[in-house]
Protein backbone atom coordinates (compact mmCIF):
# COMPACT_ATOMS: atom_id res chain seq x y z
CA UNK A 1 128.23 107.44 87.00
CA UNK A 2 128.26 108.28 83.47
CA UNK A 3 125.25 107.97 81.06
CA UNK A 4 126.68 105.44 79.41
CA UNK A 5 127.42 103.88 82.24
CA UNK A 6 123.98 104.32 83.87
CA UNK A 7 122.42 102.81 80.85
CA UNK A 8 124.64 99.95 80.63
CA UNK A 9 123.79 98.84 84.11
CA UNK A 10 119.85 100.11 83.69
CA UNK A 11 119.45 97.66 80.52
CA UNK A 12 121.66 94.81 82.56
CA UNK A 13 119.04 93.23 84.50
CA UNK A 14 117.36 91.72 81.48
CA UNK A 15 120.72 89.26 80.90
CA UNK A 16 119.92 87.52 84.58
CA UNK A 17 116.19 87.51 84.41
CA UNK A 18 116.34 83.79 86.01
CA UNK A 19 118.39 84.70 88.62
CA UNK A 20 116.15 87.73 89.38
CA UNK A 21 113.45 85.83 89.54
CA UNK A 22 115.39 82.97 91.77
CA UNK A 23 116.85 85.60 94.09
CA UNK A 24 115.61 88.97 94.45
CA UNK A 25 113.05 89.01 96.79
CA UNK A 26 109.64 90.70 97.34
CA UNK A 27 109.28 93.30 99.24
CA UNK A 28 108.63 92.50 103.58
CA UNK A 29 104.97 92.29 104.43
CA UNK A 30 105.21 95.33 106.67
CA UNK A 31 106.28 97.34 103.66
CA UNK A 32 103.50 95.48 101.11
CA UNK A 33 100.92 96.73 103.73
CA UNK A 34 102.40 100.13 104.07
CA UNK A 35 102.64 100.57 100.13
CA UNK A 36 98.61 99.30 100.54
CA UNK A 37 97.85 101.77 103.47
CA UNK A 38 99.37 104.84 101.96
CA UNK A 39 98.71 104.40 98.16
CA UNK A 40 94.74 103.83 99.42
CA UNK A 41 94.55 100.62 97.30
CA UNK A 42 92.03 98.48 97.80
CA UNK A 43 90.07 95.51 95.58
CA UNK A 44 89.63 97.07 92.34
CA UNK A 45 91.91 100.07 92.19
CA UNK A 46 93.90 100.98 89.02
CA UNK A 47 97.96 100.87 89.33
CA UNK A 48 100.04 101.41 87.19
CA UNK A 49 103.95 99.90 88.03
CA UNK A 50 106.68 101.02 86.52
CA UNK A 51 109.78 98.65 86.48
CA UNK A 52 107.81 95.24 87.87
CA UNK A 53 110.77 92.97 87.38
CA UNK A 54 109.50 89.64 87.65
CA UNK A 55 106.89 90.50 89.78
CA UNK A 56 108.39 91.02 93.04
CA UNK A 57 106.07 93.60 94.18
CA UNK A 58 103.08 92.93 91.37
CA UNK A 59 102.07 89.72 92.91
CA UNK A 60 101.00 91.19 95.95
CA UNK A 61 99.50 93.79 94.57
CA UNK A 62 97.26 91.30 92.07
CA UNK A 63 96.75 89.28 95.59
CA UNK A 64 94.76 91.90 96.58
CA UNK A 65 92.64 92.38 93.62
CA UNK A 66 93.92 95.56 92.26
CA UNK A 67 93.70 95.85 88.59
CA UNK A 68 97.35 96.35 87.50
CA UNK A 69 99.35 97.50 84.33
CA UNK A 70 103.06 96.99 84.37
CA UNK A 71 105.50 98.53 82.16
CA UNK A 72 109.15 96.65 82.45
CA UNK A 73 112.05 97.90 80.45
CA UNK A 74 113.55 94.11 79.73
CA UNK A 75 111.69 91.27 77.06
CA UNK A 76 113.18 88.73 79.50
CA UNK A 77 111.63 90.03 82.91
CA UNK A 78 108.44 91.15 81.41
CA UNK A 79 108.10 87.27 79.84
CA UNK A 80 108.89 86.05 83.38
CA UNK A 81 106.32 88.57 84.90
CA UNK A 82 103.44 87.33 82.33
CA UNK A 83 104.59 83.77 83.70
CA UNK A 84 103.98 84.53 87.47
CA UNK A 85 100.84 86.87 87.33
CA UNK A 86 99.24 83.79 85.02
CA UNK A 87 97.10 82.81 87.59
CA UNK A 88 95.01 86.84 87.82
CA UNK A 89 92.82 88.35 85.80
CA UNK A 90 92.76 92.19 85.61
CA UNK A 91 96.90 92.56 84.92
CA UNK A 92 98.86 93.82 81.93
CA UNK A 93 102.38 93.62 81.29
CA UNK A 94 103.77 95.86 78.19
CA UNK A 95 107.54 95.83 77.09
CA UNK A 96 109.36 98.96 77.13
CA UNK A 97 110.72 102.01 78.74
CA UNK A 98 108.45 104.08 80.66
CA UNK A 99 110.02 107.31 79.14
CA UNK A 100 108.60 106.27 75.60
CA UNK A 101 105.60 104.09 77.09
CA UNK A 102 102.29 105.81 75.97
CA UNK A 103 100.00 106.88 78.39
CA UNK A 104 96.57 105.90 78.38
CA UNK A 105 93.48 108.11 78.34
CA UNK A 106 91.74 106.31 81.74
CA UNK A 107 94.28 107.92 84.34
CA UNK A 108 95.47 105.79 87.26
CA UNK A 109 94.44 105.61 90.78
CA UNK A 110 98.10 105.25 91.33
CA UNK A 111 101.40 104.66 90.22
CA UNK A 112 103.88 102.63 92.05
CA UNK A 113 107.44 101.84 91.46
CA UNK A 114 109.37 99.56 93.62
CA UNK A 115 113.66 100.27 92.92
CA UNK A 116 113.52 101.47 89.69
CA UNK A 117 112.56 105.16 90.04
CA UNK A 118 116.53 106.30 90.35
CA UNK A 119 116.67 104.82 87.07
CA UNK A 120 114.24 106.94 85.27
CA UNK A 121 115.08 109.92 82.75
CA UNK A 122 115.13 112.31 86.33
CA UNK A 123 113.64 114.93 83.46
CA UNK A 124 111.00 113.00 83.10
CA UNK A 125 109.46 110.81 85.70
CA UNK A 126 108.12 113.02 88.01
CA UNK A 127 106.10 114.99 85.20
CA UNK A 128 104.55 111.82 83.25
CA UNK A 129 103.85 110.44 86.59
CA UNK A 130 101.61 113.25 86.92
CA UNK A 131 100.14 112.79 83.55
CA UNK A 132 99.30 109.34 84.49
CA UNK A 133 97.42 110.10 87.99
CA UNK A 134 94.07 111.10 88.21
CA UNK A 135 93.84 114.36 90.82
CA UNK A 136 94.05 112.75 94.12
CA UNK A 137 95.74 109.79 92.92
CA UNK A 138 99.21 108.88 94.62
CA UNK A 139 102.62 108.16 93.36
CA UNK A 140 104.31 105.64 95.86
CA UNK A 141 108.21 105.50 95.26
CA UNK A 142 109.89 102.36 97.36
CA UNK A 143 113.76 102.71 97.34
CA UNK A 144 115.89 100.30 99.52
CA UNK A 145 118.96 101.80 101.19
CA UNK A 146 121.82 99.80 102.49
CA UNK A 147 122.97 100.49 105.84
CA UNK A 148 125.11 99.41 108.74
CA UNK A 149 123.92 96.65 111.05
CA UNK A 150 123.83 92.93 109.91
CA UNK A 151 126.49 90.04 110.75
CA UNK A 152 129.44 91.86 113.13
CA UNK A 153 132.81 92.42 110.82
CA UNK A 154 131.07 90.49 107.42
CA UNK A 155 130.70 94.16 105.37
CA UNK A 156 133.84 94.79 106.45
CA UNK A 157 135.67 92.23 105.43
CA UNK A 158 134.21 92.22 101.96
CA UNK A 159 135.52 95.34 101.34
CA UNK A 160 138.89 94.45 100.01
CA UNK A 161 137.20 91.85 97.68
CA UNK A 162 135.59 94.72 96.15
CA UNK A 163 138.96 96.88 95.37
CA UNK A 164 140.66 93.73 94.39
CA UNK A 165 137.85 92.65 91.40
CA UNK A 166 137.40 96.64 90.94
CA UNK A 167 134.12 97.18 91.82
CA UNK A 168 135.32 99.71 94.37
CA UNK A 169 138.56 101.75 94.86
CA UNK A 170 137.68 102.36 98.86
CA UNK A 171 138.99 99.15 101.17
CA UNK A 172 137.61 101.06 104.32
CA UNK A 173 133.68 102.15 102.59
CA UNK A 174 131.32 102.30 105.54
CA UNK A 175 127.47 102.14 104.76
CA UNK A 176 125.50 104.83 106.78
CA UNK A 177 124.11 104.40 109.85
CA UNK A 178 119.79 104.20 110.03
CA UNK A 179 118.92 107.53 110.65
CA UNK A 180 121.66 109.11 108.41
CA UNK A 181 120.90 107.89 104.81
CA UNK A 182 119.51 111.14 102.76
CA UNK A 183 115.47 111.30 101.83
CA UNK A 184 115.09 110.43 98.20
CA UNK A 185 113.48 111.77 95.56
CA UNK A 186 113.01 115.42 97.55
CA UNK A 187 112.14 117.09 93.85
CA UNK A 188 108.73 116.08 94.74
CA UNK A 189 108.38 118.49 97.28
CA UNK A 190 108.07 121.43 94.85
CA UNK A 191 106.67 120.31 92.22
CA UNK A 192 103.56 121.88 91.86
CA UNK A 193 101.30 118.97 90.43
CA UNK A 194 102.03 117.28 93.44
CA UNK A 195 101.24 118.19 97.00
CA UNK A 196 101.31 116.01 100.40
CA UNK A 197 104.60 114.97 100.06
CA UNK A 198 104.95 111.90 102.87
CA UNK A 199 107.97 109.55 103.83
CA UNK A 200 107.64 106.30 105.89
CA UNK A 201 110.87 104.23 106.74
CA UNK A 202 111.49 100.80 107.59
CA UNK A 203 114.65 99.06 108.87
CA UNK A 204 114.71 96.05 108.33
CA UNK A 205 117.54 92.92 107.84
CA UNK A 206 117.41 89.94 105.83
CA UNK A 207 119.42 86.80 106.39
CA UNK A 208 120.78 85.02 104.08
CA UNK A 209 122.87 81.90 103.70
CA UNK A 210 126.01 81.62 100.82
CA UNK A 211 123.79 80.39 98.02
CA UNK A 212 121.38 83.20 98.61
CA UNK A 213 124.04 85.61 99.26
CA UNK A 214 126.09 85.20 96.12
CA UNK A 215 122.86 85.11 94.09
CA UNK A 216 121.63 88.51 95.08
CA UNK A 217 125.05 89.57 94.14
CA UNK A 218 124.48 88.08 90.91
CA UNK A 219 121.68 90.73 90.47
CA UNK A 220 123.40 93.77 91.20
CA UNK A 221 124.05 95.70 88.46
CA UNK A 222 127.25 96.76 89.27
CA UNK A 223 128.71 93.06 89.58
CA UNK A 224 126.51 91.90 86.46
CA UNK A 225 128.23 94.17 84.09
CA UNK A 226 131.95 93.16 85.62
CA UNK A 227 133.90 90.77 82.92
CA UNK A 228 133.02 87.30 82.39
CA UNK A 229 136.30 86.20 84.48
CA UNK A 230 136.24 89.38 87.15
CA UNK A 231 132.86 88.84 87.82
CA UNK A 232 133.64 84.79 88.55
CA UNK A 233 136.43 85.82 90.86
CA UNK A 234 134.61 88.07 92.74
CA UNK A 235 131.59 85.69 93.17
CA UNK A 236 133.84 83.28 94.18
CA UNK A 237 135.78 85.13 96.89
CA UNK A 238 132.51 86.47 98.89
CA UNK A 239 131.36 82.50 98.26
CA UNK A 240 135.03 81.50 99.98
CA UNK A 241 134.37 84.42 102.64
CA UNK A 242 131.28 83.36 103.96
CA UNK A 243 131.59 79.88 104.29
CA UNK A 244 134.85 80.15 106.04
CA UNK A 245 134.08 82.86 108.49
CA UNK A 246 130.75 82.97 108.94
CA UNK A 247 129.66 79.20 108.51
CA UNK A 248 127.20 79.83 105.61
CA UNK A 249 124.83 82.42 107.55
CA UNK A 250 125.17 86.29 107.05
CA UNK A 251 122.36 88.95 107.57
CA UNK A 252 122.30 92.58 105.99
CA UNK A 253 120.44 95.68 106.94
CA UNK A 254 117.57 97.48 104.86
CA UNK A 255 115.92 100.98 105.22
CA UNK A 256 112.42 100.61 103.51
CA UNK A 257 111.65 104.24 102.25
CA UNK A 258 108.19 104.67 101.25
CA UNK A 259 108.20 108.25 99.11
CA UNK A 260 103.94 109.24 98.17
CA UNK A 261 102.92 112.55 96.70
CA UNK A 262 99.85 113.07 95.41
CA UNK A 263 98.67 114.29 92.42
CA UNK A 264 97.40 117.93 92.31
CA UNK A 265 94.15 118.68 91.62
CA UNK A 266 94.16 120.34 87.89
């Protein structure tokens, strides 16, 4: 993917903030209390989240009374963030990109990031992650991979809808099995102001029916930045797809990868 590219699809999210908020959903309760169990929150902790969407992930964290400050790159998501964390006290939501975001003197007890971390300045994350931590304090990466499993024959035979509306130019793609997707973010291992590097994965599939289906679609950034018409065409062909051959019900599969480090002591 080219910069350009990248940023194109980085700054795309903002355009569908409703249907972000409609369909992309929060993380599964066994990875909430993971993210919980390994990032040592607890009532009163500092976080600081980097990417919060609409809150998929924030409202559990402000559930459990953790004093939170979000940084989202899109005016749109951010407003729609402010609108669901209404009901806490303790939360801050500021409009921007983390790479230009100023820290704040009070360091963190930890930073979190729930699928957004990939699309950080990979120069700069890991470093003003640091700066952000106080020694001790724990960066907790989520990243969702896709994988194989889910409805028999429905991946495959979406395939060709994805070379036909160009969003692919491979009509036999396979996802990776499980245990084969590659560990992410493996920088962190030696960098020296972090240590304690620690991975925890989760499979896990979701069901969905058509209407749910094509609206997650609508939030992936590589079918949000198709044309106006390609993007209708292809939206309408998965629609077509499931309702014909799999009466309206389809289920993917999810690894969960939980990435901590913790910060160094200076």
């Amino acid at each position: 993917m080219s910069s350009n590219e990248s940023l194109r699809r980085k700054e795309s999210f903002d355009a569908i903030a409703d249907s972000y908020d409609s369909y992309r959903s929060p993380p599964p309760p066994d990875v909430v209390a993971a993210i919980l169990r390994v990032s040592r929150l607890r009532k009163g902790s500092t976080v600081l989240e980097i990417g919060c969407g609409t809150g998929q992930l924030s409202i559990a964290l402000a559930e459990h009374g953790i004093a939170l400050t979000a940084v989202e790159l899109g005016a749109h998501l951010a407003a729609r963030a402010k609108q669901n964390l209404a009901r806490f006290q303790n939360i801050r939501i500021d409009t921007g990109s983390f790479e230009a975001w100023p820290l704040p003197a009070e360091k963190f007890d930890a930073v979190v990031c729930a699928n957004a971390f990939h699309w950080l300045d990979p120069h700069l994350r890991a470093a003003k992650c640091a700066a952000a931590l106080r020694p001790g304090g724990l960066l907790t990466i989520l990243h969702v991979h896709h994988v194989d499993g889910g409805t028999p024959g429905f991946f495959a035979d979406t395939q060709p809808l994805y070379v036909k509306w160009g969003l692919s130019d491979d009509p036999l793609y396979q996802m990776p099995a499980p245990d084969q997707v590659p560990a992410m973010y493996e920088e962190l291992n030696t960098l020296p102001e972090f240590s304690s590097v620690q991975r925890l994965r989760f499979e896990i599939p979701q069901r969905h029916t058509t209407t749910s289906y094509v609206g997650w679609l609508t939030t992936d950034s590589l079918v949000n930045t198709l044309d106006a018409e390609s993007k209708r065409g292809f939206l309408h062909d998965i629609q077509r797809l499931i309702e014909s051959r799999y009466n309206g019900d389809v289920s993917r599969n999810y690894v969960y990868e939980i990435v901590t480090a913790e910060r160094a002591a200076t």
